[in-house]
Protein backbone atom coordinates (compact mmCIF):
# COMPACT_ATOMS: atom_id res chain seq x y z
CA UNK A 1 -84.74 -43.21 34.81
CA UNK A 2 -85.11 -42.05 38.38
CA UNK A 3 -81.60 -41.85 39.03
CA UNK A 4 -80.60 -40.10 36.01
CA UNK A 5 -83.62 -37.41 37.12
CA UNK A 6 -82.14 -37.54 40.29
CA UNK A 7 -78.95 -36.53 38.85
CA UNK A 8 -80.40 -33.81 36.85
CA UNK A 9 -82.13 -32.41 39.55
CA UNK A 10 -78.67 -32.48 42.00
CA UNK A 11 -76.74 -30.85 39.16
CA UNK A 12 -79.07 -28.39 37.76
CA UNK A 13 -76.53 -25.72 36.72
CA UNK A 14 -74.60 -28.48 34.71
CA UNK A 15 -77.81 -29.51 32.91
CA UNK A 16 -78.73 -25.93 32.04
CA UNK A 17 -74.91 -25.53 30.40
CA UNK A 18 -75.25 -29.13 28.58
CA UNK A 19 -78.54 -27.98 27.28
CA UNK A 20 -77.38 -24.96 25.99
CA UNK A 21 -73.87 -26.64 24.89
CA UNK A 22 -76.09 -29.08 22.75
CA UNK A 23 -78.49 -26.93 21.18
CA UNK A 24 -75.11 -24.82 19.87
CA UNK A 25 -73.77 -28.08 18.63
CA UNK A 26 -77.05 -28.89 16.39
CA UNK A 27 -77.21 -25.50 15.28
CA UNK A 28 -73.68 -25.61 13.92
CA UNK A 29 -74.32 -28.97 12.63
CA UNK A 30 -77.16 -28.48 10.57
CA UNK A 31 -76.53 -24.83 9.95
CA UNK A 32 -77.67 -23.28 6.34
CA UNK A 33 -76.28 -20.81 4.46
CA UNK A 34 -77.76 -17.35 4.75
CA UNK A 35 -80.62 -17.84 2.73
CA UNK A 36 -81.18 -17.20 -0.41
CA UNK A 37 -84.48 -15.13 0.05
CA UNK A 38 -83.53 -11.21 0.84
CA UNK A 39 -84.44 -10.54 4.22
CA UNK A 40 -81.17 -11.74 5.80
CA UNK A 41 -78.93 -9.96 3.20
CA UNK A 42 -80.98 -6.54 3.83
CA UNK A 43 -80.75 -6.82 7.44
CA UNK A 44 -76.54 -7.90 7.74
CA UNK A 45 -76.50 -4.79 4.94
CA UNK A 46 -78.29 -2.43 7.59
CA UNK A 47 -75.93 -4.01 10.93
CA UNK A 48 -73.08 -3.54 8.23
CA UNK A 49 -74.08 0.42 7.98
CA UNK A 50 -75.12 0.38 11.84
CA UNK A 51 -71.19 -0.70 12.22
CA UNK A 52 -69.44 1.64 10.25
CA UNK A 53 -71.19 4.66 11.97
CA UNK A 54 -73.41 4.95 9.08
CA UNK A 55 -77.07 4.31 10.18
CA UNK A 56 -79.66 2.78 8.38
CA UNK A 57 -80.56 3.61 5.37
CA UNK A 58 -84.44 4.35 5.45
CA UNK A 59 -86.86 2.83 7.96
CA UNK A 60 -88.97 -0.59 6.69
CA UNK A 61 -89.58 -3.52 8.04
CA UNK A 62 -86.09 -5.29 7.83
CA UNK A 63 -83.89 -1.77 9.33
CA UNK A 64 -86.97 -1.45 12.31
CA UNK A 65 -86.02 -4.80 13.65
CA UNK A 66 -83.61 -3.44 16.41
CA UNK A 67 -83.21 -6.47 18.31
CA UNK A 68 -81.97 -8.15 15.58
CA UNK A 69 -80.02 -5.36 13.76
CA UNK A 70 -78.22 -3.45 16.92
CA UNK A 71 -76.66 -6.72 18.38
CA UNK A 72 -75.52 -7.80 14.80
CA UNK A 73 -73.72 -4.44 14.20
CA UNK A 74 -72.01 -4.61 17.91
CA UNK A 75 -70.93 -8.22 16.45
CA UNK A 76 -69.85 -6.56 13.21
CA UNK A 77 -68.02 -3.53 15.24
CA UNK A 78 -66.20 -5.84 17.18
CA UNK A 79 -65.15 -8.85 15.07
CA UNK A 80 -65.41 -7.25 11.37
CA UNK A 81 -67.84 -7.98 8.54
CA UNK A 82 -67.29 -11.69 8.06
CA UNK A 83 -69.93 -13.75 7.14
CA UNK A 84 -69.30 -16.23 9.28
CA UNK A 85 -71.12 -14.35 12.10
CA UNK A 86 -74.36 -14.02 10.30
CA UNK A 87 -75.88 -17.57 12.04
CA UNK A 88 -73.93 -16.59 15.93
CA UNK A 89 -77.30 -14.71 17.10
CA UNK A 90 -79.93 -17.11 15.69
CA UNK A 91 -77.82 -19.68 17.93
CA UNK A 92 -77.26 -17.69 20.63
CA UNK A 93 -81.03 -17.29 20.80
CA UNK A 94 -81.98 -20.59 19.37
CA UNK A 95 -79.80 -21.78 22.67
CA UNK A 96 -80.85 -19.72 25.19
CA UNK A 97 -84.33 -20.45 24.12
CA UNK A 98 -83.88 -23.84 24.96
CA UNK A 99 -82.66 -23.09 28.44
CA UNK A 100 -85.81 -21.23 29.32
CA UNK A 101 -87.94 -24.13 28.18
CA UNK A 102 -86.14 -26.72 30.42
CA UNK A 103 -86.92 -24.02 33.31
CA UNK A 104 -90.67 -23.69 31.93
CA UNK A 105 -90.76 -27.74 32.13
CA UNK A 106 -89.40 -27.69 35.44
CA UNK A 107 -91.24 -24.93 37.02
CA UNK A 108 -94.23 -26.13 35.87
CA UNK A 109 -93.86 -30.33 36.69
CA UNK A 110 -90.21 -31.24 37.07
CA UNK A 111 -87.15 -32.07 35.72
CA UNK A 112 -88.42 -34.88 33.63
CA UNK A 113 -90.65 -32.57 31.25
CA UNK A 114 -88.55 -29.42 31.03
CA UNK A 115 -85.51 -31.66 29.81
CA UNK A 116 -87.49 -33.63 27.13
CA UNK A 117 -89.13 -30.41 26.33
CA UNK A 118 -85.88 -28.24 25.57
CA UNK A 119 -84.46 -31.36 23.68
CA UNK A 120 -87.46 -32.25 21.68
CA UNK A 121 -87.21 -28.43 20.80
CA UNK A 122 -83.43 -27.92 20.00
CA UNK A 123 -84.15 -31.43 17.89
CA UNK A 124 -87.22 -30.11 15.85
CA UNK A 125 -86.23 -30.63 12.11
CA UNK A 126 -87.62 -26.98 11.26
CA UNK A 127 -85.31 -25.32 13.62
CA UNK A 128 -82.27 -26.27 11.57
CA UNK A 129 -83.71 -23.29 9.28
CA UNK A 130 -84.69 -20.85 11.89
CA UNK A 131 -81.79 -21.56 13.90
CA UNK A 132 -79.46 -20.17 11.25
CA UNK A 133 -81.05 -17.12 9.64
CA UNK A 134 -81.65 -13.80 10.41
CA UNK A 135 -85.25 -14.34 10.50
CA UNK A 136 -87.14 -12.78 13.59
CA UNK A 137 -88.73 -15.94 14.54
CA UNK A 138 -86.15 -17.41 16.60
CA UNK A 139 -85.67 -14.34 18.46
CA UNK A 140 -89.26 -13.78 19.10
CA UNK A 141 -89.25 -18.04 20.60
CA UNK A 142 -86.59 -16.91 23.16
CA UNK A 143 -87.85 -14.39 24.34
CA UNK A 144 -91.20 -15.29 24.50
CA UNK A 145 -89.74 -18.42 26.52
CA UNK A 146 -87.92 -15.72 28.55
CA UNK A 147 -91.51 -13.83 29.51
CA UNK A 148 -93.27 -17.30 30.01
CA UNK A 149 -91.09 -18.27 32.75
CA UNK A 150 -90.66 -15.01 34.70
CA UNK A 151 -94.51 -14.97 34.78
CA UNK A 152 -94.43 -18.87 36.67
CA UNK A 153 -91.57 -17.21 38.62
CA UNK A 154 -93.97 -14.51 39.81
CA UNK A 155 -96.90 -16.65 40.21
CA UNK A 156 -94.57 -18.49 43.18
CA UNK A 157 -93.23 -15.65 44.35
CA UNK A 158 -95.77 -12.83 43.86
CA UNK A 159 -92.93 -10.13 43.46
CA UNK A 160 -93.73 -7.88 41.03
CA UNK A 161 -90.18 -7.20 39.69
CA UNK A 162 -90.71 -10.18 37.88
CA UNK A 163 -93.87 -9.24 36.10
CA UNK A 164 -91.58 -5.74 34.86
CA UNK A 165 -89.29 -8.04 33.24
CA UNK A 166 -91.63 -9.78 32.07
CA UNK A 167 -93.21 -6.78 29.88
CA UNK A 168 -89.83 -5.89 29.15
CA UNK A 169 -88.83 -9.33 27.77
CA UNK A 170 -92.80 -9.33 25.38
CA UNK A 171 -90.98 -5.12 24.35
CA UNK A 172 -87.62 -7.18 23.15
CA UNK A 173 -90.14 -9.49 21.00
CA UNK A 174 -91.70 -6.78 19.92
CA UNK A 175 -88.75 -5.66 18.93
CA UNK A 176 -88.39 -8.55 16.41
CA UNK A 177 -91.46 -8.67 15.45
CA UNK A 178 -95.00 -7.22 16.26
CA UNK A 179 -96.64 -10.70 15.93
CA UNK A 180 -95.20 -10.80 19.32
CA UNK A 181 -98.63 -8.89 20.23
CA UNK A 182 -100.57 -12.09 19.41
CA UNK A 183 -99.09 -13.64 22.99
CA UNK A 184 -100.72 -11.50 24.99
CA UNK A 185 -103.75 -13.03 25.17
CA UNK A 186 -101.98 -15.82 26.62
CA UNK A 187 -99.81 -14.66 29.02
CA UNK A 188 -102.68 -12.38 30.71
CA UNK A 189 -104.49 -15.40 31.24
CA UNK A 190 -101.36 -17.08 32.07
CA UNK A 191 -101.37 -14.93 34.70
CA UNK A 192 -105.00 -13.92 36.15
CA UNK A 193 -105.91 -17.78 35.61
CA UNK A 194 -103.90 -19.10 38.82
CA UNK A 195 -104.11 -16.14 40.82
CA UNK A 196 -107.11 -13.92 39.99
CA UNK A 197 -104.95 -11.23 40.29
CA UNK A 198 -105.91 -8.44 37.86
CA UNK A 199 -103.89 -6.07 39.08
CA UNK A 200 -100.54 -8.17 38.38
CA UNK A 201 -102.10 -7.83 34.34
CA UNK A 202 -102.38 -4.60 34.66
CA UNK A 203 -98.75 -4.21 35.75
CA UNK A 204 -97.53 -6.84 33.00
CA UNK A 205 -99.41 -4.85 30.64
CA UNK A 206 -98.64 -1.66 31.35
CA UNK A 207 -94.91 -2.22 31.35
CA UNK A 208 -95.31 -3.75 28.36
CA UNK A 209 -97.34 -1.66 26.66
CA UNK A 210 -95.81 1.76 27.83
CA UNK A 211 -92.47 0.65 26.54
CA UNK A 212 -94.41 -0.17 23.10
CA UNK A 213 -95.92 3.20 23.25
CA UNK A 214 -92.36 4.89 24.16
CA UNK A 215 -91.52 2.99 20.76
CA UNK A 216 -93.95 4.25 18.50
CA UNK A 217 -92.99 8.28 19.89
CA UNK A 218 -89.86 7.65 18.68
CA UNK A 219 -90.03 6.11 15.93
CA UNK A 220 -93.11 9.15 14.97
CA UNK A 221 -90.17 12.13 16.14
CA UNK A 222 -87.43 10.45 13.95
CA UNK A 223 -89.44 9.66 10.82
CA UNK A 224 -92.45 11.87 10.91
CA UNK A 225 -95.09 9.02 10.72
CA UNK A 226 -97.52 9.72 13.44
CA UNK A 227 -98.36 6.03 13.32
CA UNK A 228 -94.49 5.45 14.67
CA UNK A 229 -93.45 1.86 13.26
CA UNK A 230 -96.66 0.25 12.33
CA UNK A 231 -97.02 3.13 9.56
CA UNK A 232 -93.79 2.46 8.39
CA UNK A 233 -94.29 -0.99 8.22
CA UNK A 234 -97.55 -0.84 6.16
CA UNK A 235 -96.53 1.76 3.84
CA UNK A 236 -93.56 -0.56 2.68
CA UNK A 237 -93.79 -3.33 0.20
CA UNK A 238 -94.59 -5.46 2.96
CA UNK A 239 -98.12 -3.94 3.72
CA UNK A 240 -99.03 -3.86 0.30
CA UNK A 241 -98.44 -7.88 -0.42
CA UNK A 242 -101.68 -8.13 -2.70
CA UNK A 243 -101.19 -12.29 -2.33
CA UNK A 244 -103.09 -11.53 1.25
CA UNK A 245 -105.88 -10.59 0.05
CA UNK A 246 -108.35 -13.82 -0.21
CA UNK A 247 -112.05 -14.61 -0.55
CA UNK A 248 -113.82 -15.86 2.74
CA UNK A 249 -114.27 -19.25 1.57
CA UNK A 250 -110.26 -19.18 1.65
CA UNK A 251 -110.13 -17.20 4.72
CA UNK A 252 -112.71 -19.85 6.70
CA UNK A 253 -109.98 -22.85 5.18
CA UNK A 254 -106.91 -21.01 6.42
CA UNK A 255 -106.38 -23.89 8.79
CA UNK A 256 -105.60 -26.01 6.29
CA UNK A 257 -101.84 -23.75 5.62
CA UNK A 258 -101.04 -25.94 8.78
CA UNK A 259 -100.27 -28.67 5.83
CA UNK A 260 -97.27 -26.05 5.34
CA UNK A 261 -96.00 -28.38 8.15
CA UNK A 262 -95.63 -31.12 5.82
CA UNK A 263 -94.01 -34.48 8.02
CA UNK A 264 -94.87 -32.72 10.59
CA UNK A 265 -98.60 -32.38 10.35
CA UNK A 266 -99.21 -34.91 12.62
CA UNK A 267 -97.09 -33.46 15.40
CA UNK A 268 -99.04 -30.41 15.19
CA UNK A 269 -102.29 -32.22 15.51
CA UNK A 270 -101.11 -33.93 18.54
CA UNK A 271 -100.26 -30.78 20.25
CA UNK A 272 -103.39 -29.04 19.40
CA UNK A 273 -105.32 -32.05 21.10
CA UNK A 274 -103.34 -32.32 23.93
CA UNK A 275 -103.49 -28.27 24.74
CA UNK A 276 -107.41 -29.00 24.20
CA UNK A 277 -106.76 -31.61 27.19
CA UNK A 278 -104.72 -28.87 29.34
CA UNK A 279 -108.28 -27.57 30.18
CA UNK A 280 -109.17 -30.82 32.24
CA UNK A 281 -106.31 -29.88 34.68
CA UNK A 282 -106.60 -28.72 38.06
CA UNK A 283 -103.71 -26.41 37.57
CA UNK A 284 -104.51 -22.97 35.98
CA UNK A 285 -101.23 -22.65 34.82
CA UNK A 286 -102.13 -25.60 31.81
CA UNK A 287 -104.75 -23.74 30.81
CA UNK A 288 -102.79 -20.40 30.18
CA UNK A 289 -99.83 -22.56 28.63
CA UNK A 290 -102.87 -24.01 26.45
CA UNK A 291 -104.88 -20.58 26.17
CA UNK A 292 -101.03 -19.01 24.99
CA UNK A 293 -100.29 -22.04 22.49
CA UNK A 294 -104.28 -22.17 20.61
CA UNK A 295 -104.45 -18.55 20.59
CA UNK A 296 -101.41 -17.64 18.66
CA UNK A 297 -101.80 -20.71 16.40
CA UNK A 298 -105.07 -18.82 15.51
CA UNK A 299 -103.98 -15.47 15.11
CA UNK A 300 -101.26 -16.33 13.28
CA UNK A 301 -103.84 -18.31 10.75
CA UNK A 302 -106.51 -16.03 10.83
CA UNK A 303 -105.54 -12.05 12.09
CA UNK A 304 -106.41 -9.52 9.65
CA UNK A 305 -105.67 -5.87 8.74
CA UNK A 306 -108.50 -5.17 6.53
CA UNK A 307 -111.73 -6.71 6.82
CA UNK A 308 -114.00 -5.44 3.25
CA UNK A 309 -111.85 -7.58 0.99
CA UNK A 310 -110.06 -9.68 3.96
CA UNK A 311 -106.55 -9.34 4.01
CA UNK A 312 -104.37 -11.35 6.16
CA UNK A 313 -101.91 -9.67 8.46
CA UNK A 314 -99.50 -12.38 7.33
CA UNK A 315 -99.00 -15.41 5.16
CA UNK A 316 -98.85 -19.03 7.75
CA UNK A 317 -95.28 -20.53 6.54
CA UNK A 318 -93.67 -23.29 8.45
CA UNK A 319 -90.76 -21.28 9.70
CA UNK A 320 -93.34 -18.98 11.75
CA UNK A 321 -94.35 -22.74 13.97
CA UNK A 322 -91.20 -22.89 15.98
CA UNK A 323 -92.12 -19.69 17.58
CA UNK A 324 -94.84 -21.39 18.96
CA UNK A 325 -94.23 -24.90 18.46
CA UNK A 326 -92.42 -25.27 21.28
CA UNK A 327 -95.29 -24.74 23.97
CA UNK A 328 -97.03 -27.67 22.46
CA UNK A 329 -94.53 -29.79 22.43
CA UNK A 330 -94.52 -28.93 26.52
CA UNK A 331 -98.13 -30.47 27.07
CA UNK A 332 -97.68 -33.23 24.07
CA UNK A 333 -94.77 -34.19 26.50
CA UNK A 334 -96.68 -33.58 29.75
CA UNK A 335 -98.96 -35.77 28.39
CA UNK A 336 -96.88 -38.97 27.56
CA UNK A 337 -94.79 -38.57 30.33
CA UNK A 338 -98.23 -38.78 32.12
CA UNK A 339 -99.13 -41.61 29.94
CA UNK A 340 -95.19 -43.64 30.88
CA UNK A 341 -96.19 -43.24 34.53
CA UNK A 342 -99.25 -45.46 33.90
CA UNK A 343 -98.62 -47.48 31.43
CA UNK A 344 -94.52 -47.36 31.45
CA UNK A 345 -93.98 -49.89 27.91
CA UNK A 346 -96.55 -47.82 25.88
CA UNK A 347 -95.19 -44.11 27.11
CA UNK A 348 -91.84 -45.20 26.66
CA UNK A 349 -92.36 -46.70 23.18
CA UNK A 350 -94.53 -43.44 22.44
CA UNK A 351 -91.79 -40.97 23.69
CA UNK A 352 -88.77 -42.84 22.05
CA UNK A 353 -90.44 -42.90 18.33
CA UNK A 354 -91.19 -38.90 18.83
CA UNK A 355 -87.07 -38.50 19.55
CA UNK A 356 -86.04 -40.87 17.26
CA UNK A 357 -88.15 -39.13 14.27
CA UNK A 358 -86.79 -35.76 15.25
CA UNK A 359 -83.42 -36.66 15.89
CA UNK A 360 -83.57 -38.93 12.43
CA UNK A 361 -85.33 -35.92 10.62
CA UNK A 362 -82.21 -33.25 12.19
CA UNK A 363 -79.45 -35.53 10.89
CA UNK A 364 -80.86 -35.61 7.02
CA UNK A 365 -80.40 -31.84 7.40
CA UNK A 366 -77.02 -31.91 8.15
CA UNK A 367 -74.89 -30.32 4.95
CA UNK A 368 -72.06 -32.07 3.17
CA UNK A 369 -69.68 -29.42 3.94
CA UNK A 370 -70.39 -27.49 7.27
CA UNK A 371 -71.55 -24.14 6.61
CA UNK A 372 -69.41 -21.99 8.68
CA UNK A 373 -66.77 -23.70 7.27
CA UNK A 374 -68.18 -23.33 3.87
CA UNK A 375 -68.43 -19.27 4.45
CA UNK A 376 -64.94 -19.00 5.21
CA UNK A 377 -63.91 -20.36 2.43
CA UNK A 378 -66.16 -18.22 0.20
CA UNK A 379 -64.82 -15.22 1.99
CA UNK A 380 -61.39 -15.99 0.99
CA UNK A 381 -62.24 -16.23 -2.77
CA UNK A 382 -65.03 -13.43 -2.72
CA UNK A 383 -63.88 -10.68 -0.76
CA UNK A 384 -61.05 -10.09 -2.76
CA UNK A 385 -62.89 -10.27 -6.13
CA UNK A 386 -65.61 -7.93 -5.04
CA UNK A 387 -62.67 -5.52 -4.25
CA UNK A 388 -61.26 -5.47 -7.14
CA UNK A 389 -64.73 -5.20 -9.26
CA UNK A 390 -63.91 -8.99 -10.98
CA UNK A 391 -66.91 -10.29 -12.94
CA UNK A 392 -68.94 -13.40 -11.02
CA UNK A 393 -70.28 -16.07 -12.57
CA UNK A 394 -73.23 -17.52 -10.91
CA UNK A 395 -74.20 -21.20 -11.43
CA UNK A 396 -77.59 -22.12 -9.98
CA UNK A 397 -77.54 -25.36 -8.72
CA UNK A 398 -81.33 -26.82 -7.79
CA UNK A 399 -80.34 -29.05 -5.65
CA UNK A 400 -77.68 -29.94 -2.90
CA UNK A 401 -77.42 -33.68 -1.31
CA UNK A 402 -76.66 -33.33 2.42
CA UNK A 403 -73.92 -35.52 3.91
CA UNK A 404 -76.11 -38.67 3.61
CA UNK A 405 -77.50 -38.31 0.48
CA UNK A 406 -74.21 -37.93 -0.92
CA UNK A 407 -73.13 -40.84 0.42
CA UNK A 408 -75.46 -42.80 -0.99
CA UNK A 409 -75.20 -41.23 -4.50
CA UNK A 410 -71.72 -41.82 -4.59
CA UNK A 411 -72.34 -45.64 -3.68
CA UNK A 412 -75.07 -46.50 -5.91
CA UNK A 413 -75.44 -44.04 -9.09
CA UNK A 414 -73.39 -41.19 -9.01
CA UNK A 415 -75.90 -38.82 -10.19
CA UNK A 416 -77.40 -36.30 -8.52
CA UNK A 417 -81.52 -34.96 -9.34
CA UNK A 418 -82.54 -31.91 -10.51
CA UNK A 419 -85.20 -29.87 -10.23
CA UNK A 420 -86.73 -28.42 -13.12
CA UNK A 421 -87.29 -24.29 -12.61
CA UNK A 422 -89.03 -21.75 -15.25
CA UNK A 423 -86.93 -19.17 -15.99
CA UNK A 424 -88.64 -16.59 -14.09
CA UNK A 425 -87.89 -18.34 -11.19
CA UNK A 426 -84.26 -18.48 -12.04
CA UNK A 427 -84.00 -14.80 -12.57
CA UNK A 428 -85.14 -14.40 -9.60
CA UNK A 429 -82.89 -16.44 -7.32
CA UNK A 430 -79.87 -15.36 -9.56
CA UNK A 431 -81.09 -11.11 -8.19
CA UNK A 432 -81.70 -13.07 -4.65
CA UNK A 433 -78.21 -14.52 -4.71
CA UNK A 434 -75.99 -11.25 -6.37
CA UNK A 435 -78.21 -9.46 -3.12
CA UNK A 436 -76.68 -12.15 -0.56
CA UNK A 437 -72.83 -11.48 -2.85
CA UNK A 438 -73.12 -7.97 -2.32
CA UNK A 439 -74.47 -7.92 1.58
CA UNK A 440 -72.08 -10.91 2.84
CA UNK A 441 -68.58 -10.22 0.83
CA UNK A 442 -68.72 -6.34 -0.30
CA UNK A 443 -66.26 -4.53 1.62
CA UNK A 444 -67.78 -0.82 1.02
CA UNK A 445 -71.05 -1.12 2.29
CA UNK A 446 -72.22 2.12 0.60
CA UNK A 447 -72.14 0.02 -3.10
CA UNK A 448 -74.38 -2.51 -1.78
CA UNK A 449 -77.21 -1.48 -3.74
CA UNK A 450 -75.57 -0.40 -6.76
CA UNK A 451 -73.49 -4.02 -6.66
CA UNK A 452 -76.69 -5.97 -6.35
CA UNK A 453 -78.84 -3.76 -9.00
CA UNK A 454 -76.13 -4.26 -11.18
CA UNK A 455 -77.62 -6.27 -14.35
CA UNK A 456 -76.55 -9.93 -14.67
CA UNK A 457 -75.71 -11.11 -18.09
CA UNK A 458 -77.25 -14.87 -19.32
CA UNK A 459 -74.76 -17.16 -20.46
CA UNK A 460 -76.96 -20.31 -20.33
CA UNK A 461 -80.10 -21.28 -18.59
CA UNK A 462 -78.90 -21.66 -15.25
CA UNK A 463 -75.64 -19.53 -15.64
CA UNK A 464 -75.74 -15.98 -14.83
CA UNK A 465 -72.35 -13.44 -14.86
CA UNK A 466 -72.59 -10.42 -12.91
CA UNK A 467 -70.36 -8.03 -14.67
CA UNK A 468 -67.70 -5.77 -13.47
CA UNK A 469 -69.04 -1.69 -12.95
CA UNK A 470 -67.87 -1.36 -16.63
CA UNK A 471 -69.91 -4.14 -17.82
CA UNK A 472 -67.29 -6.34 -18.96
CA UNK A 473 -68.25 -10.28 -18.33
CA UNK A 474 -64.33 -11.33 -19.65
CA UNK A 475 -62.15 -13.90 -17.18
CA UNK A 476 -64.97 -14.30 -14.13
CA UNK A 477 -62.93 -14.28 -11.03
CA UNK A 478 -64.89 -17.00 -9.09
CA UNK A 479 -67.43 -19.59 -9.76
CA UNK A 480 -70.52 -18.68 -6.96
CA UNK A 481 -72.49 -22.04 -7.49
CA UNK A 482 -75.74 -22.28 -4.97
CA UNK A 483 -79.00 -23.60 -4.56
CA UNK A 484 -82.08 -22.23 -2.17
CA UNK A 485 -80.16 -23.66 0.65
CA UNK A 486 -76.62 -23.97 0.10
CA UNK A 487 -73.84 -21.88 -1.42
CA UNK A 488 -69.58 -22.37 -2.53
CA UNK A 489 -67.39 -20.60 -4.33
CA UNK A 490 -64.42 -21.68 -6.65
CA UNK A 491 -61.81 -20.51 -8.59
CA UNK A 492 -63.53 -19.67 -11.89
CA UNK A 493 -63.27 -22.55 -14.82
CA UNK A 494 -62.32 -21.33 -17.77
């Protein structure tokens, strides 16, 4: 082990590139389709606009997410509108994350931690779904690992450059999402902690507040909402979610969404006790890494907009942990690798059952058919259907085997389960899945709305045609057969 640290450490620049290199090669790997849900259809539809010179079409909570939405139409302006680059800025960031977290691990111990660190977090089963949709989340865990290191940079160095990127890198999160606010109690203490430096949060905080509040003026002059983007956000659909409204006996229990988690409840546990050890270190910089890690964990369980009824700011679902997640997975690791030094068969046996349940956990989500792969394919047999208004059929399939399941369903029964759905449910992922048709293979992005309003006709209970603009259903062009996760098209059966 010490010589392959030893080798890390002498090649540091090759590590960094591996690192990166891998997480791209999981991402691909266990890559979903855009997702069925639609957030990631509105938001390619807005890049799509955003591309063609067209802007966005009103300001809510999906077109306001410029971090996400500017970078996808440059992607969009430059390579075209194939669907195939829907998943290349979740990895880019999913990736980059990673490299930030090996340099957080080795900033704050060495070369040992920040490795198994970025690993344990490229290899985290829930990252095969964050890592491939448009979802805010993975954007907000790079840069967040982005501001977390320049602020150990600075605490070395003391030059205040580095605390002005810092602010700007929490304004980027921001710019994904405004739950990026919830860090800052963290990475103030991050920084005062060590140093007792209160000016340096000043400077943090006003660079990253005054580029907030530069925000907000804007977004008040172009839309006329004097409370800039938080007014457009709560005057949407998504500030009126009635579902977050909940009784204080509910609100008190809100830890208990951590079961959201699932197989990974106990991970989460672990974490949470070892950032409650941080505080027995001599190094302030564990207790900011801790103070960042508990303190979104809580306001993301437990912040609130409105106080008499309580309303949550925002439902707890397990693709909001690997925001976070990955920070206490740094001081579970600090720990065993702490725990290896003195007793080397029980760390070891520890640390290799932790990477061998993630690793076995990221290989059961690997598809059958590779999803870029998959979109191509559904581009050639879509694209040209949607342009010539050819009726759809949609087939809803509840459930996909990945490449191991099928396997074994081929070898020992040859049947596959299914998942029994009322029919309100199906209704609803057949309008979720004409939304993702009309965003990811619709040429003329100005008949996205009318494509995707455009009444499906019932054939059966899980078959659903969407009919051309003159409402014939005759001779469906292609077969679009997909489940929450998964998606392929075919030549229409007859």
């Amino acid at each position: 082990m010490g010589r392959l640290m030893n080798w890390v450490e002498d090649n540091r620049t090759l590590v960094l590139l591996l690192i990166f290199l891998f997480s791209v090669a999981v991402r691909v790997a266990t890559l979903e389709y855009l997702d069925l849900g639609g957030d990631n259809a509105e938001r390619w539809m807005q890049a799509h606009r955003v591309a063609q010179g067209l802007g966005v079409t009103h300001w809510y909570n999906h077109s306001m997410r410029w971090v996400i939405v500017l970078p996808l139409a440059g992607l969009i302006k430059l390579f075209g509108p194939h669907p195939a680059l829907s998943p290349v800025l979740p990895i880019l960031f999913a990736s980059i994350g990673a490299v930030f977290l090996y340099l957080i691990g080795e900033k704050l111990q060495d070369a040992r931690l920040g490795l198994s660190t970025a690993l344990l977090t490229v290899l985290l089963p829930l990252m095969a779904r964050s890592g491939s949709q448009l979802w805010p989340g993975i954007f907000e865990m790079a840069y967040l690992a982005i501001m977390v290191y320049l602020i150990l940079c600075w605490i070395d160095s003391r030059h205040t450059g580095l605390l002005v990127l810092a602010g700007v890198a929490f304004f980027c999160g921001w710019g994904a999402r405004v739950t990026m606010v919830y860090t800052w109690p963290g990475a103030a203490l991050l920084i005062w902690l060590p140093t007792r430096d209160f000016r340096a949060v000043v400077v943090y905080t006003a660079v990253a507040s005054g580029l907030c509040f530069a925000e907000w003026g804007w977004f008040w002059w172009d839309s006329g909402n004097p409370l800039g983007r938080l007014g457009l956000l709560f005057a949407t659909s998504y500030g009126r979610q009635d579902n977050l409204f909940i009784p204080l006996k509910d609100y008190l229990l809100q830890f208990t969404d951590l079961l959201k988690l699932k197989g990974l409840v106990p991970i989460a546990v672990l974490t949470l006790g070892a950032a409650g050890l941080a505080f027995r270190e001599k190094d302030r910089r564990w207790w900011g890494i801790s103070i960042l890690y508990l303190s979104v964990t809580f306001l993301m369980l437990y912040m609130v907009t409105h106080l008499f009824p309580i309303k949550l700011a925002l439902p707890f679902g397990s693709r909001k942990w690997p925001i976070f997640a990955p920070y206490g997975i740094l001081l579970l690791m600090y720990y065993l690798l702490k725990l290896w030094d003195s007793r080397p068969r029980l760390g070891f046996a520890l640390i290799t059952v932790l990477f061998a349940a993630f690793s076995v956990f990221t290989l059961i989500r690997i598809p059958s058919t590779n999803t870029l792969v998959q979109m191509s394919r559904d581009y050639a047999l879509l694209r040209p259907a949607l342009d010539a208004d050819r009726p759809v059929r949609m087939v809803y399939q509840p459930w996909e085997p990945n490449f191991i399941e099928k396997e074994i369903i081929s070898a020992f029964t040859g049947k596959q389960k299914r998942r029994n759905r009322s029919d309100r449910e199906i209704l609803l992922d057949m309008d979720r899945n004409q939304q993702r048709i009309a965003s990811l293979f619709l040429d003329d992005v100005t008949q996205f709305h009318a494509y995707s309003h455009r009444p499906a006709v019932r054939m059966e209970r899980y078959v659903y045609i969407i009919p051309s603009a003159d409402g014939s259903i005759e001779n469906p062009a292609v077969d679009s057969v997909f489940g929450i996760r998964t998606h392929a098209a075919f030549p229409a059966k007859d």
